[in-house]
PDB file of N, CA and C in Angstrom:
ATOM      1  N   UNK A   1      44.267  10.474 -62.994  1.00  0.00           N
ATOM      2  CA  UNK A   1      42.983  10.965 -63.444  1.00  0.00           C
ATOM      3  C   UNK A   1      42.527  10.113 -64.634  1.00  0.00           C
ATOM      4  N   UNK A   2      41.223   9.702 -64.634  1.00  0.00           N
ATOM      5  CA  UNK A   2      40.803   9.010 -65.472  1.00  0.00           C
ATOM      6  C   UNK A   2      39.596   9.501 -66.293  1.00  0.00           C
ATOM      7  N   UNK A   3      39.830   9.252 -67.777  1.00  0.00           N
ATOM      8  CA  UNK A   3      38.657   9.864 -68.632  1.00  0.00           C
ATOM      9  C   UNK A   3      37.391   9.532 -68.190  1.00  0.00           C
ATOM     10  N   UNK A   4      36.904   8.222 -67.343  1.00  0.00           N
ATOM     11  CA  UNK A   4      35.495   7.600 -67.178  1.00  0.00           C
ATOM     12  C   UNK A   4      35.304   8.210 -66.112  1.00  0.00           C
ATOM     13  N   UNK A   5      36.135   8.629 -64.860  1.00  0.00           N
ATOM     14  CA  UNK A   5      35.607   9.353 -63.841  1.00  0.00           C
ATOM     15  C   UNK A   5      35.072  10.933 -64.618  1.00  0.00           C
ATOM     16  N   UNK A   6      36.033  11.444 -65.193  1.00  0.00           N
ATOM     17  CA  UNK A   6      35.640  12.602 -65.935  1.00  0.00           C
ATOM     18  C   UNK A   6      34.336  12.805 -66.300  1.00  0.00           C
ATOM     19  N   UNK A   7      34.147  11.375 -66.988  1.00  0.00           N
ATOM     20  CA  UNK A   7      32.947  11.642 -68.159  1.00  0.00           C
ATOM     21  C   UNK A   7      31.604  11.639 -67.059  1.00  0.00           C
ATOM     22  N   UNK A   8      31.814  10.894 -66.259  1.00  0.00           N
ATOM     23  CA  UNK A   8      30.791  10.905 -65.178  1.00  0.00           C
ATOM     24  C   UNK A   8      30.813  11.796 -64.268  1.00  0.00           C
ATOM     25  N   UNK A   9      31.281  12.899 -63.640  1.00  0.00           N
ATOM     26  CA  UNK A   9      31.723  13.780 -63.225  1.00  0.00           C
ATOM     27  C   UNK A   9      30.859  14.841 -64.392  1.00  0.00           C
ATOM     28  N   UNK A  10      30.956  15.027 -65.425  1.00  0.00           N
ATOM     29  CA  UNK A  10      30.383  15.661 -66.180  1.00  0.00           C
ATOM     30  C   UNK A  10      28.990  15.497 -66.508  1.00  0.00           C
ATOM     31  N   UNK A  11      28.541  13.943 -66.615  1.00  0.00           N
ATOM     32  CA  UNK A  11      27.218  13.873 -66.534  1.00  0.00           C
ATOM     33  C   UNK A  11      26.241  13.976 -65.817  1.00  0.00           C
ATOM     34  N   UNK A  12      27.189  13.899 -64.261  1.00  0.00           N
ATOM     35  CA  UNK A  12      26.285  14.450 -63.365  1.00  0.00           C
ATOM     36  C   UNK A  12      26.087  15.569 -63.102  1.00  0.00           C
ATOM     37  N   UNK A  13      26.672  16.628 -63.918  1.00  0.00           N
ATOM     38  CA  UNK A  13      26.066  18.459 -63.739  1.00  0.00           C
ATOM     39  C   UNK A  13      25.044  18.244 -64.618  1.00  0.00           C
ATOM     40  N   UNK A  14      24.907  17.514 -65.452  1.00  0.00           N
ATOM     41  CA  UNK A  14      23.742  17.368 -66.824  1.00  0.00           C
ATOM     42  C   UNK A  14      22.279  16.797 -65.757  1.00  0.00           C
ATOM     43  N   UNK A  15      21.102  17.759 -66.233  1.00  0.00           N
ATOM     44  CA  UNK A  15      20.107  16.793 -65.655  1.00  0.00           C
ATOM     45  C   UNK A  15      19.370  16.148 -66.536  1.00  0.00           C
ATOM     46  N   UNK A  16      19.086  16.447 -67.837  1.00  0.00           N
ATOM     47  CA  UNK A  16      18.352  16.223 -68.880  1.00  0.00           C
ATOM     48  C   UNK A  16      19.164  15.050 -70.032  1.00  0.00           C
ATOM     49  N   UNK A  17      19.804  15.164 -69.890  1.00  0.00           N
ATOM     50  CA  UNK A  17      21.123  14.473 -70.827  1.00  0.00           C
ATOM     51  C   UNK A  17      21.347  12.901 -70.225  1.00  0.00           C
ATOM     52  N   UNK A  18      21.179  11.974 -71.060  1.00  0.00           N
ATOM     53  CA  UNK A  18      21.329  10.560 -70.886  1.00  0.00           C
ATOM     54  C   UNK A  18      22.903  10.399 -70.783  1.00  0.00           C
ATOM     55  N   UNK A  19      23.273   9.796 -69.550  1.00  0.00           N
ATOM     56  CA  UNK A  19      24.591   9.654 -69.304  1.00  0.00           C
ATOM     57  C   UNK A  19      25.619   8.771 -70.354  1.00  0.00           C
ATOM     58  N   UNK A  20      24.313   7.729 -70.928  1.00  0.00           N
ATOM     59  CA  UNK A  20      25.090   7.045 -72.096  1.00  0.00           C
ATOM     60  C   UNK A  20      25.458   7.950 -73.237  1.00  0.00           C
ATOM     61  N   UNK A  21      25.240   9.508 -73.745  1.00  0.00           N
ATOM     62  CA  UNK A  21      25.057   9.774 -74.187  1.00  0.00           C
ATOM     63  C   UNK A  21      26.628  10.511 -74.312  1.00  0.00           C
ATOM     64  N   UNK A  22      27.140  10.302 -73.304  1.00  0.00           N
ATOM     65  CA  UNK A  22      28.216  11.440 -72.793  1.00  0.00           C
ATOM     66  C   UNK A  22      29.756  10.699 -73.345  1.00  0.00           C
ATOM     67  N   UNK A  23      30.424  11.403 -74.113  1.00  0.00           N
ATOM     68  CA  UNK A  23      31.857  10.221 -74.557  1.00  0.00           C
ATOM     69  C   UNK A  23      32.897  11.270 -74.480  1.00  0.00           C
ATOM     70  N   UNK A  24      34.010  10.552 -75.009  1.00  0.00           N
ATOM     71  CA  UNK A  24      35.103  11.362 -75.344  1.00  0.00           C
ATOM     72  C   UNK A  24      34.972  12.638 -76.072  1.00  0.00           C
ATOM     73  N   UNK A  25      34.284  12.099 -77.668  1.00  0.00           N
ATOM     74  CA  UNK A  25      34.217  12.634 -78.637  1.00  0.00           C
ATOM     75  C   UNK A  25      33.020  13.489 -78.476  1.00  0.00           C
ATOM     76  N   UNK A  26      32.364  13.419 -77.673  1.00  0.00           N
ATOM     77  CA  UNK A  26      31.197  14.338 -77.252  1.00  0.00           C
ATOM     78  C   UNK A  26      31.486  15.697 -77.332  1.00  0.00           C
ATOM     79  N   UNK A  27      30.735  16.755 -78.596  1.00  0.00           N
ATOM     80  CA  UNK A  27      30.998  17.899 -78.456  1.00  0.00           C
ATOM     81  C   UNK A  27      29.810  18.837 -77.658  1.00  0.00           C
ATOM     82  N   UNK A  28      30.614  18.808 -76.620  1.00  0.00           N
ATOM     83  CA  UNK A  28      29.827  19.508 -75.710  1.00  0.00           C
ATOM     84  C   UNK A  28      28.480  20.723 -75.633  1.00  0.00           C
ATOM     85  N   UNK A  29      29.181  21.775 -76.668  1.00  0.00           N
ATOM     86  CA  UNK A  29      28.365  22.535 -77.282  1.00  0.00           C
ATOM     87  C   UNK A  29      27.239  21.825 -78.108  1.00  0.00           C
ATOM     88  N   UNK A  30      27.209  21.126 -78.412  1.00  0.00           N
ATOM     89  CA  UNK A  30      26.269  20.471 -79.191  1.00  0.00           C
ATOM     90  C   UNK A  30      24.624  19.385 -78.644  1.00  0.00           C
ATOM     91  N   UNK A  31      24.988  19.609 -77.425  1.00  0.00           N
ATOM     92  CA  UNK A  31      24.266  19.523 -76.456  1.00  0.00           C
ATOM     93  C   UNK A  31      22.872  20.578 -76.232  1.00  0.00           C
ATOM     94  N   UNK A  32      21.631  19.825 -75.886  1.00  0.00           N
ATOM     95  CA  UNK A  32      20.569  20.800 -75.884  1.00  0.00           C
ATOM     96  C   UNK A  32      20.429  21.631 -74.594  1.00  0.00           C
ATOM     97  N   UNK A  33      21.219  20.811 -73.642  1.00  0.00           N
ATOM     98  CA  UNK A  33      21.226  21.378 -72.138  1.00  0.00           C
ATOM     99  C   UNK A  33      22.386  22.046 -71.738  1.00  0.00           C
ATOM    100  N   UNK A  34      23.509  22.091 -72.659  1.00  0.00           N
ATOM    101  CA  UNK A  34      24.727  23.404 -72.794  1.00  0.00           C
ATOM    102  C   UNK A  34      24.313  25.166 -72.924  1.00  0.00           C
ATOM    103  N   UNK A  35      24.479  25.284 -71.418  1.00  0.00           N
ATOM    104  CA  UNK A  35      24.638  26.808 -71.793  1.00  0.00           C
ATOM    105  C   UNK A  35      25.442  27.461 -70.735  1.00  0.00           C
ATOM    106  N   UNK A  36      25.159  28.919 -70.442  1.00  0.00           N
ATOM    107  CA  UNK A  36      26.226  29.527 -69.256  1.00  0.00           C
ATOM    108  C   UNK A  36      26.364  28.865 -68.396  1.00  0.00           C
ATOM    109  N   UNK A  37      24.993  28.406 -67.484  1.00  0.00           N
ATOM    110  CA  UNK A  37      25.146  28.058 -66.115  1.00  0.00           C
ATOM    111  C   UNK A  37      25.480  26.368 -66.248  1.00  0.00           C
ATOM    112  N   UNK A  38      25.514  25.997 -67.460  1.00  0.00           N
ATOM    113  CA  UNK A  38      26.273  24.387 -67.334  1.00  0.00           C
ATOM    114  C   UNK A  38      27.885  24.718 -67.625  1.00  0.00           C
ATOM    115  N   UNK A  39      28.130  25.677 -68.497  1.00  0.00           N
ATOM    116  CA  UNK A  39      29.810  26.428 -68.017  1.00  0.00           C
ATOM    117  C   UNK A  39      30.262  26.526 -67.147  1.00  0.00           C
ATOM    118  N   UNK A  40      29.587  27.527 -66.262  1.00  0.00           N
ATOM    119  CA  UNK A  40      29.396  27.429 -64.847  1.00  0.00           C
ATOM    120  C   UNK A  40      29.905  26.225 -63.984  1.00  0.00           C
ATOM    121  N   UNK A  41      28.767  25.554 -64.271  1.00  0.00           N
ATOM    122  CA  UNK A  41      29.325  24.158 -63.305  1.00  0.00           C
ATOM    123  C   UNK A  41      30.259  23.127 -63.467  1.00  0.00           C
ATOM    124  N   UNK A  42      30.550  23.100 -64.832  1.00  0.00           N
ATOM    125  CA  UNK A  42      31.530  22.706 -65.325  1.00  0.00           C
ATOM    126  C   UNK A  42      33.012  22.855 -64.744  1.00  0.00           C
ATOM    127  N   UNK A  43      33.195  24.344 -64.914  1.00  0.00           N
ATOM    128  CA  UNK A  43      34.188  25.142 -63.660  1.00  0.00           C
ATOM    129  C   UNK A  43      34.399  24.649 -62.556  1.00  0.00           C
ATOM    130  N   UNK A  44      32.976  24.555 -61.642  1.00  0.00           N
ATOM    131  CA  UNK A  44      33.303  24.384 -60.621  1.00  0.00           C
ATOM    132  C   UNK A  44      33.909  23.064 -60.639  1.00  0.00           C
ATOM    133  N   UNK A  45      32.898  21.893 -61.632  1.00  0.00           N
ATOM    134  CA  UNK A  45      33.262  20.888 -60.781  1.00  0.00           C
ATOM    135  C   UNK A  45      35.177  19.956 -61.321  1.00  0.00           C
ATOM    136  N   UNK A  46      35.723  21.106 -61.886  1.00  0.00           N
ATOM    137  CA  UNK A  46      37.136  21.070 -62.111  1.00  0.00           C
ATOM    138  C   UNK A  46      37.897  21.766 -61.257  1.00  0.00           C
ATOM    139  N   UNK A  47      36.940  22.735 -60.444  1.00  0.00           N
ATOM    140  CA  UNK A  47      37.932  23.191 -59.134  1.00  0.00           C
ATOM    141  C   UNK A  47      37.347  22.172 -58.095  1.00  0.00           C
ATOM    142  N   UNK A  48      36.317  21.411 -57.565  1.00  0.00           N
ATOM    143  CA  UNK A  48      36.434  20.593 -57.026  1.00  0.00           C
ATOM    144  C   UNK A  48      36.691  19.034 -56.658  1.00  0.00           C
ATOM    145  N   UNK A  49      36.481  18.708 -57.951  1.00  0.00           N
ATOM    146  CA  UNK A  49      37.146  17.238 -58.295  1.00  0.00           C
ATOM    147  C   UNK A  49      38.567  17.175 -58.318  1.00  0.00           C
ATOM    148  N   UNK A  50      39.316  18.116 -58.720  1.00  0.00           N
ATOM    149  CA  UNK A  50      40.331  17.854 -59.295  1.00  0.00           C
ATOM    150  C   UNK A  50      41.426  19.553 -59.002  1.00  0.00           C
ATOM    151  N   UNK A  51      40.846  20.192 -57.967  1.00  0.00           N
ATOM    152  CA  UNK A  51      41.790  21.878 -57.923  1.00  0.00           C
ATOM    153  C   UNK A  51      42.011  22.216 -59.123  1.00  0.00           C
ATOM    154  N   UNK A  52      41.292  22.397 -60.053  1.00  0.00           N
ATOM    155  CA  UNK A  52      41.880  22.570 -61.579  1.00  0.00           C
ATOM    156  C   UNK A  52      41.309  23.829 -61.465  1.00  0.00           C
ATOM    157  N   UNK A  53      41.870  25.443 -62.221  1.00  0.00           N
ATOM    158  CA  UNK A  53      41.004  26.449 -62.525  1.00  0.00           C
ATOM    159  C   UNK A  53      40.895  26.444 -64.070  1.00  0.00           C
ATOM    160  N   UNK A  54      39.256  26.181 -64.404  1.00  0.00           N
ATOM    161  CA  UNK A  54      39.202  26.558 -65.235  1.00  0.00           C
ATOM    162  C   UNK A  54      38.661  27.549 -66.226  1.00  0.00           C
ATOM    163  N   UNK A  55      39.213  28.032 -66.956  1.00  0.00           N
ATOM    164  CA  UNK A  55      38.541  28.930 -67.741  1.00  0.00           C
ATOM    165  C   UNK A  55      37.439  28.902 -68.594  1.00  0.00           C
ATOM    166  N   UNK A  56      36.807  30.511 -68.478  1.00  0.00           N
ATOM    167  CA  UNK A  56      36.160  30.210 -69.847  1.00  0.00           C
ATOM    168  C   UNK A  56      36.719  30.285 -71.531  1.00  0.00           C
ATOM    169  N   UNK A  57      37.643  31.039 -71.222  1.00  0.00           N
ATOM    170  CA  UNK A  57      38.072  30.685 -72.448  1.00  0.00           C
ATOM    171  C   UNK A  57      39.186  29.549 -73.086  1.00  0.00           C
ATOM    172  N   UNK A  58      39.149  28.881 -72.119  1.00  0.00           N
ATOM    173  CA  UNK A  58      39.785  27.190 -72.642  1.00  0.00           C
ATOM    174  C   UNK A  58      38.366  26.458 -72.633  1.00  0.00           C
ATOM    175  N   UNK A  59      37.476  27.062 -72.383  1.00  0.00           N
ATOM    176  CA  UNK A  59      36.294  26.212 -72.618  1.00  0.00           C
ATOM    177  C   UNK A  59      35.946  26.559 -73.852  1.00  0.00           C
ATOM    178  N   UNK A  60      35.706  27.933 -74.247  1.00  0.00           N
ATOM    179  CA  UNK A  60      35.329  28.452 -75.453  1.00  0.00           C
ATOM    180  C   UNK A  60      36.147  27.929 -76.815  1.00  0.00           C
ATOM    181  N   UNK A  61      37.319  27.330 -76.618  1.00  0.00           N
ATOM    182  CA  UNK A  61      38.920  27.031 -77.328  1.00  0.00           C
ATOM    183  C   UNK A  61      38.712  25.693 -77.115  1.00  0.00           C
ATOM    184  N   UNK A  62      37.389  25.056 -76.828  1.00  0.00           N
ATOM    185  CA  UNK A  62      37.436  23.461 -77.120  1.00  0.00           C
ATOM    186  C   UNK A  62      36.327  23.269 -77.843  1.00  0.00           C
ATOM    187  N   UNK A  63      36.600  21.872 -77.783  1.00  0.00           N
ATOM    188  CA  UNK A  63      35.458  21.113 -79.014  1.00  0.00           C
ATOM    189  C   UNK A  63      34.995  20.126 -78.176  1.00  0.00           C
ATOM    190  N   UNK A  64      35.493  18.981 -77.793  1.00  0.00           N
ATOM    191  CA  UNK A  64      34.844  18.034 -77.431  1.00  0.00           C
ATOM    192  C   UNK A  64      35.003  17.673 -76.037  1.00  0.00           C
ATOM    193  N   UNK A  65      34.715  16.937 -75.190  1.00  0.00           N
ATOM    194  CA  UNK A  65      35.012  16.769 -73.711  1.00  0.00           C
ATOM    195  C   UNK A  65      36.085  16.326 -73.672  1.00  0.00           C
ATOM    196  N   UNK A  66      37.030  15.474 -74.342  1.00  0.00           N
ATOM    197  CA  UNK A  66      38.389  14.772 -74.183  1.00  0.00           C
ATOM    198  C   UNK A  66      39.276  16.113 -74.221  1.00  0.00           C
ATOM    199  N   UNK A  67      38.777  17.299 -75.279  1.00  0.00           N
ATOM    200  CA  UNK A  67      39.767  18.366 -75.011  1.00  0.00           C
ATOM    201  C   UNK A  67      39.822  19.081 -73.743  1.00  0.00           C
ATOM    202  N   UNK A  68      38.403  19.185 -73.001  1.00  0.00           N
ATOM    203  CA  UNK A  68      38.618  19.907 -71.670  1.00  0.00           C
ATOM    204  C   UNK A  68      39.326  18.823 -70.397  1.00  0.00           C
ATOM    205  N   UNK A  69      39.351  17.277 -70.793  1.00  0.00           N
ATOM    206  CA  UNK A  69      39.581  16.845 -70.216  1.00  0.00           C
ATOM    207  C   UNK A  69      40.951  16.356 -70.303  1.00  0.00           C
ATOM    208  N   UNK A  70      41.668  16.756 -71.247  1.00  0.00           N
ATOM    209  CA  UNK A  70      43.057  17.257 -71.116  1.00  0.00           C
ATOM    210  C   UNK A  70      43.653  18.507 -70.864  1.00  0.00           C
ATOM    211  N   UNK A  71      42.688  19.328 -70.966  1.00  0.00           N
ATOM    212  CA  UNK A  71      43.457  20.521 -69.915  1.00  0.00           C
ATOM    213  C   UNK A  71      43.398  20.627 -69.046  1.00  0.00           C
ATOM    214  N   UNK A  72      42.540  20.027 -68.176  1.00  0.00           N
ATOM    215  CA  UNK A  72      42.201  19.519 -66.697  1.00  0.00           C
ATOM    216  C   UNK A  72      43.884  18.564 -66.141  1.00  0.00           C
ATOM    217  N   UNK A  73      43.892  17.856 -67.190  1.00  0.00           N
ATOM    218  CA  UNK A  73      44.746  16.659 -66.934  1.00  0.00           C
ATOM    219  C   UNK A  73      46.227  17.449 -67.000  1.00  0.00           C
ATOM    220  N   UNK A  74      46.267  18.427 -67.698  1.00  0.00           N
ATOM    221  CA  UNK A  74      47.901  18.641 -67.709  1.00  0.00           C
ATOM    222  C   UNK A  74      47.732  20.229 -67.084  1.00  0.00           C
ATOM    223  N   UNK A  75      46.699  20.457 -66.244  1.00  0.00           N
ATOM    224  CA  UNK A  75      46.674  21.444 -65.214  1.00  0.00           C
ATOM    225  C   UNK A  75      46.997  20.916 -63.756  1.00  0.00           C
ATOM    226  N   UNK A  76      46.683  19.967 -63.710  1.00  0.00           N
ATOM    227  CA  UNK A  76      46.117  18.720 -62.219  1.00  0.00           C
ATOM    228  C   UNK A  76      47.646  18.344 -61.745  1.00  0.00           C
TER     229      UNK A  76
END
């Protein structure tokens, strides 16, 4: 699993959000187009990229995308 597939994987649930915009250190919440239903898809697209289940509250218990994208990684 790789962080750049990740990060792109993530930018494509974003519709408003410039993909250059999207990094490691990217705190997600901090985003103008973050809310439930981008949680939401978020979820899903960690149960379908990758069979990962994820929560909301390992989502709520992160900060930046590299953190969800290590719990993905040592769920996977």
């Amino acid at each position: 699993m790789e962080i750049t597939a990740f990060l792109k994987n993530f930018a494509d649930i974003l519709d408003d959000t410039d993909a250059d915009l999207i990094t490691q250190e990217t705190v997600f919440r901090d985003l103008d187009e973050w809310n439930s239903l981008t949680a939401l898809s978020l979820i899903a697209m960690a149960d379908e990229e990758y069979d990962v289940k994820l929560t909301g509250d390992e989502i709520k218990s992160s900060n930046s995308l590299n953190d969800i994208f290590e719990i993905i990684k040592n769920k996977a």
